[in-house]
PDB file of N, CA and C in Angstrom:
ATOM      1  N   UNK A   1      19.573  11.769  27.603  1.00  0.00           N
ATOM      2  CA  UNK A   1      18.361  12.508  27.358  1.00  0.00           C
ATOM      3  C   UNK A   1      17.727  12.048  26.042  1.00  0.00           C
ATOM      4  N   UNK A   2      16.323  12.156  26.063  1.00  0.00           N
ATOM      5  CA  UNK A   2      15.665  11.584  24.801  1.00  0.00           C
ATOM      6  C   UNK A   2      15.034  12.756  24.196  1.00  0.00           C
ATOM      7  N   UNK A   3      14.941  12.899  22.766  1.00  0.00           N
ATOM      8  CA  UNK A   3      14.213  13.793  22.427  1.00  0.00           C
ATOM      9  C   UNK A   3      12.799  13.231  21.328  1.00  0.00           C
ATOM     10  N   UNK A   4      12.227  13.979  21.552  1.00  0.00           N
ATOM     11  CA  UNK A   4      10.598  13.639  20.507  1.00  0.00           C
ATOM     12  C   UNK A   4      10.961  14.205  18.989  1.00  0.00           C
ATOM     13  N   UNK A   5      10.718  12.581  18.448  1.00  0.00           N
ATOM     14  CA  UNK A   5       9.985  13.092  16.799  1.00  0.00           C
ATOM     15  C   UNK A   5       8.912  12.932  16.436  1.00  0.00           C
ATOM     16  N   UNK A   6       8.023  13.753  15.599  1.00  0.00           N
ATOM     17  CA  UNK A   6       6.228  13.283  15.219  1.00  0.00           C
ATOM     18  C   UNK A   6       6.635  13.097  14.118  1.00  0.00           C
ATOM     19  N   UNK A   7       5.839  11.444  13.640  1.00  0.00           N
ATOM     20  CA  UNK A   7       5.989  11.519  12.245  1.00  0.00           C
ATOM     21  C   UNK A   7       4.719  11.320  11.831  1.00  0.00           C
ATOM     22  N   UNK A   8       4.240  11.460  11.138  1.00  0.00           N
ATOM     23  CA  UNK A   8       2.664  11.966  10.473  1.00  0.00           C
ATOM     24  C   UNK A   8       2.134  10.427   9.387  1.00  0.00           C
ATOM     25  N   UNK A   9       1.146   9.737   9.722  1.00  0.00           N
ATOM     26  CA  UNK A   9       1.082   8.420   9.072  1.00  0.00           C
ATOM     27  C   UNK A   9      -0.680   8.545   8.329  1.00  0.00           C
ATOM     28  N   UNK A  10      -0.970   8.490   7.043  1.00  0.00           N
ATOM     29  CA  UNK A  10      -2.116   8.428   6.669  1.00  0.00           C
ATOM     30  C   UNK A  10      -2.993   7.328   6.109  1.00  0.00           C
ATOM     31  N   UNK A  11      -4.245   6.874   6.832  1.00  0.00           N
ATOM     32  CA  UNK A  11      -4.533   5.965   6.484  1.00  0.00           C
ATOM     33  C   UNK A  11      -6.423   6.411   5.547  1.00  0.00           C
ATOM     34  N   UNK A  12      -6.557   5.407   4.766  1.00  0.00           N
ATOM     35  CA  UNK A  12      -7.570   5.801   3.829  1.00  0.00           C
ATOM     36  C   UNK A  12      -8.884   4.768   4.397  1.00  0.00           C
ATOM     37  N   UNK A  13      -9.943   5.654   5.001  1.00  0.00           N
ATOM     38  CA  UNK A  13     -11.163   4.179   5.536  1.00  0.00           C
ATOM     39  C   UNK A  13     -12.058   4.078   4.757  1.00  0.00           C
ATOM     40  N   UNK A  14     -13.145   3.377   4.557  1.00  0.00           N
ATOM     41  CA  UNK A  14     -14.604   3.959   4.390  1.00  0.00           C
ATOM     42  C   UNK A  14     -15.254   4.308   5.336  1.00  0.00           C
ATOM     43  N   UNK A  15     -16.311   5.007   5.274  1.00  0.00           N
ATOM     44  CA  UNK A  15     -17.176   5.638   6.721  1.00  0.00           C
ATOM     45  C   UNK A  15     -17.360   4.327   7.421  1.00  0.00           C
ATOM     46  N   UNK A  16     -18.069   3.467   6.547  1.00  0.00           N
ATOM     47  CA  UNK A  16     -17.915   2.163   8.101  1.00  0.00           C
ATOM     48  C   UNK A  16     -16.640   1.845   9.055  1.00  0.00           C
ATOM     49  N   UNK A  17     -15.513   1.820   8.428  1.00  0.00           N
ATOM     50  CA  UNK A  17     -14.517   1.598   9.495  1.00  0.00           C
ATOM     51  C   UNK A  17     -13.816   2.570   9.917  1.00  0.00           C
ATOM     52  N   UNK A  18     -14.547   3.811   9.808  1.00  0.00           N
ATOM     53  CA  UNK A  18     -13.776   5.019  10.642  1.00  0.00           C
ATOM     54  C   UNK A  18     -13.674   4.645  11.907  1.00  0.00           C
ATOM     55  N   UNK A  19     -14.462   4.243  13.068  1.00  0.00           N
ATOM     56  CA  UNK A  19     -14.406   4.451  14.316  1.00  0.00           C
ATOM     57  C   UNK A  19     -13.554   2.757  14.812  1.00  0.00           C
ATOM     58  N   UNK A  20     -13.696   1.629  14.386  1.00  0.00           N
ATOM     59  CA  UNK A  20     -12.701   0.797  14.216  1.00  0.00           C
ATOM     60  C   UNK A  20     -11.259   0.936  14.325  1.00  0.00           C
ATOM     61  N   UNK A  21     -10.776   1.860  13.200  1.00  0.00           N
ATOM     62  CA  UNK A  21      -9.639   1.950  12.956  1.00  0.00           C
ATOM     63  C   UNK A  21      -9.155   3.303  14.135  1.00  0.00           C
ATOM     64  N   UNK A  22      -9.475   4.214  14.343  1.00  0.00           N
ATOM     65  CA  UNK A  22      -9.606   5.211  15.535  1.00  0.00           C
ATOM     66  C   UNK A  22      -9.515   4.431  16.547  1.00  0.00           C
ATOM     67  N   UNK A  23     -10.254   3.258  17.166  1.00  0.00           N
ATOM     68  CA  UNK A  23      -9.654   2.543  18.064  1.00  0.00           C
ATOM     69  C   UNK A  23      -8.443   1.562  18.259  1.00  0.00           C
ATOM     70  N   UNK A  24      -8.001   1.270  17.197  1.00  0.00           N
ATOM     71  CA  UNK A  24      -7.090   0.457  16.788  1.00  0.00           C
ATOM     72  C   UNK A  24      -5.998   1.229  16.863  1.00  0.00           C
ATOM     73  N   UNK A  25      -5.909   2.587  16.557  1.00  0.00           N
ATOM     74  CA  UNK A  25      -4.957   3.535  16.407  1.00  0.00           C
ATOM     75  C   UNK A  25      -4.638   4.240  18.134  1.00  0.00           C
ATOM     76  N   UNK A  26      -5.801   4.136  18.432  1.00  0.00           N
ATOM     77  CA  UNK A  26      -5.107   4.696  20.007  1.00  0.00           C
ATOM     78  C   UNK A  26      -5.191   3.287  20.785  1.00  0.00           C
ATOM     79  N   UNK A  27      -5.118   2.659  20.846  1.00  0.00           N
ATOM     80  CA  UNK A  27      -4.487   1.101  21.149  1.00  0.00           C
ATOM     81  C   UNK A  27      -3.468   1.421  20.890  1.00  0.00           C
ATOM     82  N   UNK A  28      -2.416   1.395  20.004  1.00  0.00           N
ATOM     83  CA  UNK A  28      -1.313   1.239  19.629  1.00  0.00           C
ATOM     84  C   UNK A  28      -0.848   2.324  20.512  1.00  0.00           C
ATOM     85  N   UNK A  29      -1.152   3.505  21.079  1.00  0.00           N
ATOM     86  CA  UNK A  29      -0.370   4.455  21.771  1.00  0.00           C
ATOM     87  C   UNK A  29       0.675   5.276  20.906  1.00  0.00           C
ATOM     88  N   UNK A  30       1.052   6.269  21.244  1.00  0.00           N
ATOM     89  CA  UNK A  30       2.063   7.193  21.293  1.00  0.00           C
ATOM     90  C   UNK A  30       1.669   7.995  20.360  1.00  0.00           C
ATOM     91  N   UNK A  31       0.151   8.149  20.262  1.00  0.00           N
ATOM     92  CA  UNK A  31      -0.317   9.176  19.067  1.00  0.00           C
ATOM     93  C   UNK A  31      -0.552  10.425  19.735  1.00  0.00           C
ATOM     94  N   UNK A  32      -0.464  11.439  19.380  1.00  0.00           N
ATOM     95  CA  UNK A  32      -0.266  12.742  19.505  1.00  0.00           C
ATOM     96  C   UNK A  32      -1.513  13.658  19.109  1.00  0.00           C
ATOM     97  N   UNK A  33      -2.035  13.193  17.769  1.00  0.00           N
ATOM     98  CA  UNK A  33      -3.112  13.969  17.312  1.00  0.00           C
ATOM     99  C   UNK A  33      -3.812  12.967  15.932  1.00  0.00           C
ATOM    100  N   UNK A  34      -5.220  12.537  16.126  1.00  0.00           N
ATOM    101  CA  UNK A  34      -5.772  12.258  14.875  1.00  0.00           C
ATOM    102  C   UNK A  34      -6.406  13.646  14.181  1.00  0.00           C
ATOM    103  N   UNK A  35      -6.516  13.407  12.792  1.00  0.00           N
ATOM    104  CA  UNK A  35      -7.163  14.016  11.903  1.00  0.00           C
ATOM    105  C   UNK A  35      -8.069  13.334  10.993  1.00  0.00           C
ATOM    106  N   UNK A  36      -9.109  14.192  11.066  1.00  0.00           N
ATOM    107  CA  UNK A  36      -9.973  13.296   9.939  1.00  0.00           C
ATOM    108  C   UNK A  36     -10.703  14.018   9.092  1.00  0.00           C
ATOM    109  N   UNK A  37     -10.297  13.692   7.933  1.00  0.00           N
ATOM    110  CA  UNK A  37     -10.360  14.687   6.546  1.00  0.00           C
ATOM    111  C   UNK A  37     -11.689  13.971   6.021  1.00  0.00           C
ATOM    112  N   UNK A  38     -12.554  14.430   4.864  1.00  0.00           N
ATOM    113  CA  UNK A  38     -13.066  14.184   3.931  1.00  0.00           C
ATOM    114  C   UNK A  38     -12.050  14.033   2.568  1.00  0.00           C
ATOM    115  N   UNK A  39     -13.017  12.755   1.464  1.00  0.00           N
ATOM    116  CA  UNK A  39     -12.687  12.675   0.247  1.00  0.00           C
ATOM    117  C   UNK A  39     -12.020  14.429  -0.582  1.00  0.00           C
ATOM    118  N   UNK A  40     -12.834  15.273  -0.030  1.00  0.00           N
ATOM    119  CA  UNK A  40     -12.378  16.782  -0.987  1.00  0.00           C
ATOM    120  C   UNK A  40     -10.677  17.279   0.130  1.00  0.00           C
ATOM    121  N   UNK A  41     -10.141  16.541   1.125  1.00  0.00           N
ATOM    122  CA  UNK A  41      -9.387  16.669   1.780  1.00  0.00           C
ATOM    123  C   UNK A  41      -9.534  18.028   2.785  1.00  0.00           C
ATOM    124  N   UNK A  42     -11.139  18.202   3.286  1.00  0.00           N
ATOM    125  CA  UNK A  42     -11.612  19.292   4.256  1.00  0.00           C
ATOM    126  C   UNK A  42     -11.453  18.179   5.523  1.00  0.00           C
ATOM    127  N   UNK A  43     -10.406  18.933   6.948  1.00  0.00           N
ATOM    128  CA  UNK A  43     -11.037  18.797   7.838  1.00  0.00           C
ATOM    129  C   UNK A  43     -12.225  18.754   8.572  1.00  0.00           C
ATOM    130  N   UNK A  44     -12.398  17.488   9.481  1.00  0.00           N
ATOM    131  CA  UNK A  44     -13.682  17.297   9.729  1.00  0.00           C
ATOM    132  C   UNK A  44     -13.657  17.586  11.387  1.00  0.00           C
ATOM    133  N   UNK A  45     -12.656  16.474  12.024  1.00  0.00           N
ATOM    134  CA  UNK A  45     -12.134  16.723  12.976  1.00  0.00           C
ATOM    135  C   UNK A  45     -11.070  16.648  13.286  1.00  0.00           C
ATOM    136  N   UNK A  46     -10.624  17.316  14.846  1.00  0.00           N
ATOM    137  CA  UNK A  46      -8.978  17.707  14.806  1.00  0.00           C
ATOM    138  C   UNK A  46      -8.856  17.072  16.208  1.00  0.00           C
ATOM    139  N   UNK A  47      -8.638  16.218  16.970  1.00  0.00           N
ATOM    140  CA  UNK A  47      -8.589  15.706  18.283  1.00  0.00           C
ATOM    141  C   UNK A  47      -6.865  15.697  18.777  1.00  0.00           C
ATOM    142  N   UNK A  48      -6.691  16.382  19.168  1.00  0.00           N
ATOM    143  CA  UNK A  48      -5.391  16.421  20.283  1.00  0.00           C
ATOM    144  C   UNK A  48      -5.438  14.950  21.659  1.00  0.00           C
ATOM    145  N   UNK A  49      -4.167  14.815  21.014  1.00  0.00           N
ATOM    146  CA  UNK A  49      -4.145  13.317  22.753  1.00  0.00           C
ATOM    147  C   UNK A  49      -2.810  13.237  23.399  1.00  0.00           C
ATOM    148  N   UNK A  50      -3.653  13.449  24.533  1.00  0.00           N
ATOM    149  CA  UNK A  50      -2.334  13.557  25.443  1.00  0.00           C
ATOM    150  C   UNK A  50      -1.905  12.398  25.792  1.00  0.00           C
ATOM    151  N   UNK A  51      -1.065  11.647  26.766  1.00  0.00           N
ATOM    152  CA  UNK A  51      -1.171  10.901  27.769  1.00  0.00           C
ATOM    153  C   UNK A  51      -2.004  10.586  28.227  1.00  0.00           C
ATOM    154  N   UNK A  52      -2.515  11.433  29.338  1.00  0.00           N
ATOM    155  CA  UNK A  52      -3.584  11.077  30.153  1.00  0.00           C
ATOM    156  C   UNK A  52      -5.012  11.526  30.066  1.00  0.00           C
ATOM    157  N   UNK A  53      -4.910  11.825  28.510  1.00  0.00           N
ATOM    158  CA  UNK A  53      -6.289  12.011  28.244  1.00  0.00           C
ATOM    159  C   UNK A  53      -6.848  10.733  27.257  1.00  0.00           C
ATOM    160  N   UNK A  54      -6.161   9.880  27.162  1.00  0.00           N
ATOM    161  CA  UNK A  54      -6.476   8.689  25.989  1.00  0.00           C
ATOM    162  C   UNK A  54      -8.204   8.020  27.013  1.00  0.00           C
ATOM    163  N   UNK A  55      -7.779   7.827  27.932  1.00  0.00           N
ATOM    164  CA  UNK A  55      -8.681   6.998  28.682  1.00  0.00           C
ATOM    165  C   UNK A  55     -10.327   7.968  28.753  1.00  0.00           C
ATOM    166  N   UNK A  56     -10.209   9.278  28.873  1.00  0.00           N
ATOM    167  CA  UNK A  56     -10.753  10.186  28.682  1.00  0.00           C
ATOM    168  C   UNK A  56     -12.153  10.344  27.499  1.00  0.00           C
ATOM    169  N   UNK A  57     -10.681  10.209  26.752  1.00  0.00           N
ATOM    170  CA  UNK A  57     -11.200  10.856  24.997  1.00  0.00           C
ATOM    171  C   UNK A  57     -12.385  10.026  24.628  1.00  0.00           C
ATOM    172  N   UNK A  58     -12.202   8.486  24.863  1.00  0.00           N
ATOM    173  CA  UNK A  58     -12.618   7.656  23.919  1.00  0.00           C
ATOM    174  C   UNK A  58     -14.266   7.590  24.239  1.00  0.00           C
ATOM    175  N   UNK A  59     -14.914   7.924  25.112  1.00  0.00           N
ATOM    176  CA  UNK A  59     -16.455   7.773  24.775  1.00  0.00           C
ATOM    177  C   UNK A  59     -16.948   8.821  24.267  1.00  0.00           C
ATOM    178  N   UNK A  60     -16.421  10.160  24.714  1.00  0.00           N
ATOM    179  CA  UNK A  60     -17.291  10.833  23.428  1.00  0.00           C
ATOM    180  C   UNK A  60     -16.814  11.551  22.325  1.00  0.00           C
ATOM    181  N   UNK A  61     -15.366  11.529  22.217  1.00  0.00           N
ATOM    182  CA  UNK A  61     -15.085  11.529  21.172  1.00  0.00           C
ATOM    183  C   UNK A  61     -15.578  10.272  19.777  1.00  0.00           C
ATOM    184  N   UNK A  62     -15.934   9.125  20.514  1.00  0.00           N
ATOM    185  CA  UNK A  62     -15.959   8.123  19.473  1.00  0.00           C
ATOM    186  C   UNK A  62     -17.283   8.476  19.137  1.00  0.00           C
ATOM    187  N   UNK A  63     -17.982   9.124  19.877  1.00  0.00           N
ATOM    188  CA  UNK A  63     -19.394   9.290  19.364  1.00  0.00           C
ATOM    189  C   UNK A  63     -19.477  10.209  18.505  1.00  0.00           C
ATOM    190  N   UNK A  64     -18.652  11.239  18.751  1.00  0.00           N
ATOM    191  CA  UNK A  64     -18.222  12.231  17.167  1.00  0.00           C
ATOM    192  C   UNK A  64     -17.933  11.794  16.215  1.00  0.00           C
ATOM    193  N   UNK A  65     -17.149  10.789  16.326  1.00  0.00           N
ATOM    194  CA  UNK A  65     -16.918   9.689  14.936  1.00  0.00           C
ATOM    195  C   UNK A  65     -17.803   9.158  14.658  1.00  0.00           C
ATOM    196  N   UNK A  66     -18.278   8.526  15.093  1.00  0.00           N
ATOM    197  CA  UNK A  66     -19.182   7.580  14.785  1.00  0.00           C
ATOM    198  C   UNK A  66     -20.702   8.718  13.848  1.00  0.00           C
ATOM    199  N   UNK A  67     -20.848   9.694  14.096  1.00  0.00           N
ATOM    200  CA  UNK A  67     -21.688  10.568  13.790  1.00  0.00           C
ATOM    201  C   UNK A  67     -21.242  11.030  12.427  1.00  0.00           C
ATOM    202  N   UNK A  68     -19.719  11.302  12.057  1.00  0.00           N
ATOM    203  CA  UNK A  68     -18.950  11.755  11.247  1.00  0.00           C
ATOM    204  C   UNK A  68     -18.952  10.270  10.021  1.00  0.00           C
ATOM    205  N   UNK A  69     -18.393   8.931  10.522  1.00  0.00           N
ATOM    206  CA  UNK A  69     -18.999   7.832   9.695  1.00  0.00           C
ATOM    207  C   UNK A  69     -20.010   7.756   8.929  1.00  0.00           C
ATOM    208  N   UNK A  70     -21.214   8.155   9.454  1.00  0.00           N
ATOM    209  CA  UNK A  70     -22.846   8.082   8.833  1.00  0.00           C
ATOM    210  C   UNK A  70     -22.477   8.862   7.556  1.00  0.00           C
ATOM    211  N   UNK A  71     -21.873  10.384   7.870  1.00  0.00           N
ATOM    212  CA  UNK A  71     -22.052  11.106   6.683  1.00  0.00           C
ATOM    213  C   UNK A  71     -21.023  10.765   5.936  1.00  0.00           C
ATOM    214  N   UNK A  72     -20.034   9.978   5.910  1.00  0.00           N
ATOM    215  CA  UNK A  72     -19.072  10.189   4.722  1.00  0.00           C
ATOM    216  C   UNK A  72     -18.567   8.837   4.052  1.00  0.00           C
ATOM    217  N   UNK A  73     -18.790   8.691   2.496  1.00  0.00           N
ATOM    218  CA  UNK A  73     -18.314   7.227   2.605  1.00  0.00           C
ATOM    219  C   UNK A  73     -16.873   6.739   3.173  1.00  0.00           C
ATOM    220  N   UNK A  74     -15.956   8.280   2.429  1.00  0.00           N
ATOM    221  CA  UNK A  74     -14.606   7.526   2.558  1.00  0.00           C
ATOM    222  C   UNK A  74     -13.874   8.818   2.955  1.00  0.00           C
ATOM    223  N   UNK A  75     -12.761   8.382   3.787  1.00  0.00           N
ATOM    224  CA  UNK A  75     -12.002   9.536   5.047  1.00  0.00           C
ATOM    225  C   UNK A  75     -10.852   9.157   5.157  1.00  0.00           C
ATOM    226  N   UNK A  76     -10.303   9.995   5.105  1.00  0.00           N
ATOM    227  CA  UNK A  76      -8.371  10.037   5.351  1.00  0.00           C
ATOM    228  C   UNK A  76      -8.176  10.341   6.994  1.00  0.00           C
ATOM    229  N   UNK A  77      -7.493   9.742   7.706  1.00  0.00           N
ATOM    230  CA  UNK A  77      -7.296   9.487   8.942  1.00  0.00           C
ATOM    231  C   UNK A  77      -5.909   9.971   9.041  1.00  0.00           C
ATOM    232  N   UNK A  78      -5.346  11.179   9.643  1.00  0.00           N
ATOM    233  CA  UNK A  78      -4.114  11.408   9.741  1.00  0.00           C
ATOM    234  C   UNK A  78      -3.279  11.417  10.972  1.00  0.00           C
ATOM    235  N   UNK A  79      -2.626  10.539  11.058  1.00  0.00           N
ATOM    236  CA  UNK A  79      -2.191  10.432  12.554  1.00  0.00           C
ATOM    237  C   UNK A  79      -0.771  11.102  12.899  1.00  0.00           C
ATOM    238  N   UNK A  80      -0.890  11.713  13.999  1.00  0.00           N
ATOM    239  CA  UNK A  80       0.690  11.702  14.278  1.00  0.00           C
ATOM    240  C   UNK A  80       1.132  10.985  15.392  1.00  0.00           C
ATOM    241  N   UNK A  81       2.020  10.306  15.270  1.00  0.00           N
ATOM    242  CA  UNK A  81       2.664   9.493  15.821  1.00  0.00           C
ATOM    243  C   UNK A  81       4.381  10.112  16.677  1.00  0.00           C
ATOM    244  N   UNK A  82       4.202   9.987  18.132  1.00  0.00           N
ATOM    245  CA  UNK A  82       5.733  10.373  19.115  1.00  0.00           C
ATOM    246  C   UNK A  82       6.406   9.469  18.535  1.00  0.00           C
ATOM    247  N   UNK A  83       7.216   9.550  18.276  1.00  0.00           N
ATOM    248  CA  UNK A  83       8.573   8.680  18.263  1.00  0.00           C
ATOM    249  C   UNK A  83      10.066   9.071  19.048  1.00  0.00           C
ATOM    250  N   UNK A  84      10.320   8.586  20.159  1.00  0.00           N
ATOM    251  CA  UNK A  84      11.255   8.842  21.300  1.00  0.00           C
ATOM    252  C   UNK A  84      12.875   8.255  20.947  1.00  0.00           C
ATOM    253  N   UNK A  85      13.881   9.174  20.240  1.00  0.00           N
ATOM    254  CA  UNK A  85      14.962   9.046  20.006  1.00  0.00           C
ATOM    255  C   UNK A  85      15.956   9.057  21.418  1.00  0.00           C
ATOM    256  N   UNK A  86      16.377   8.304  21.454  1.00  0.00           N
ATOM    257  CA  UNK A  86      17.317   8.352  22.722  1.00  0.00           C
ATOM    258  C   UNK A  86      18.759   8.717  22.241  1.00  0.00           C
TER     259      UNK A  86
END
């Protein structure tokens, strides 16, 4: 039997490569939940990902990003990441 660990990984963008790196990050798979903070460390947005919602998420969620980019220079991206212990 395998059990799940989340481990929580933070990355620092500028507003231009928010939505870049958001794709780059669910490419990689086994993410669980992004977060995306402002410089004052206020949530901006909170996106939950399932499995079978990755394929889903990505057009209009990216357009929330991408909207969220314009206004901010620089954003903390908080990911959590499954990690499957066997």
């Amino acid at each position: 039997m395998s059990e799940e660990q989340v481990r929580r990984e933070e990355f620092k963008v500028s507003g231009e490569a928010l939505v870049d790196k958001i794709k780059e990050l669910v490419h990689e798979g086994n993410i669980r939940r992004i977060i995306i903070k402002d410089k004052s460390d206020h949530t901006l947005i909170d996106i939950p990902l399932t499995f079978g919602v990755l394929g889903a998420l990505v057009a209009p969620q990216l357009a929330a990003i991408g909207a969220i980019a314009a206004l901010v220079s620089n954003a903390t991206i908080v990911v959590e990441i499954e990690d499957k212990i066997e």
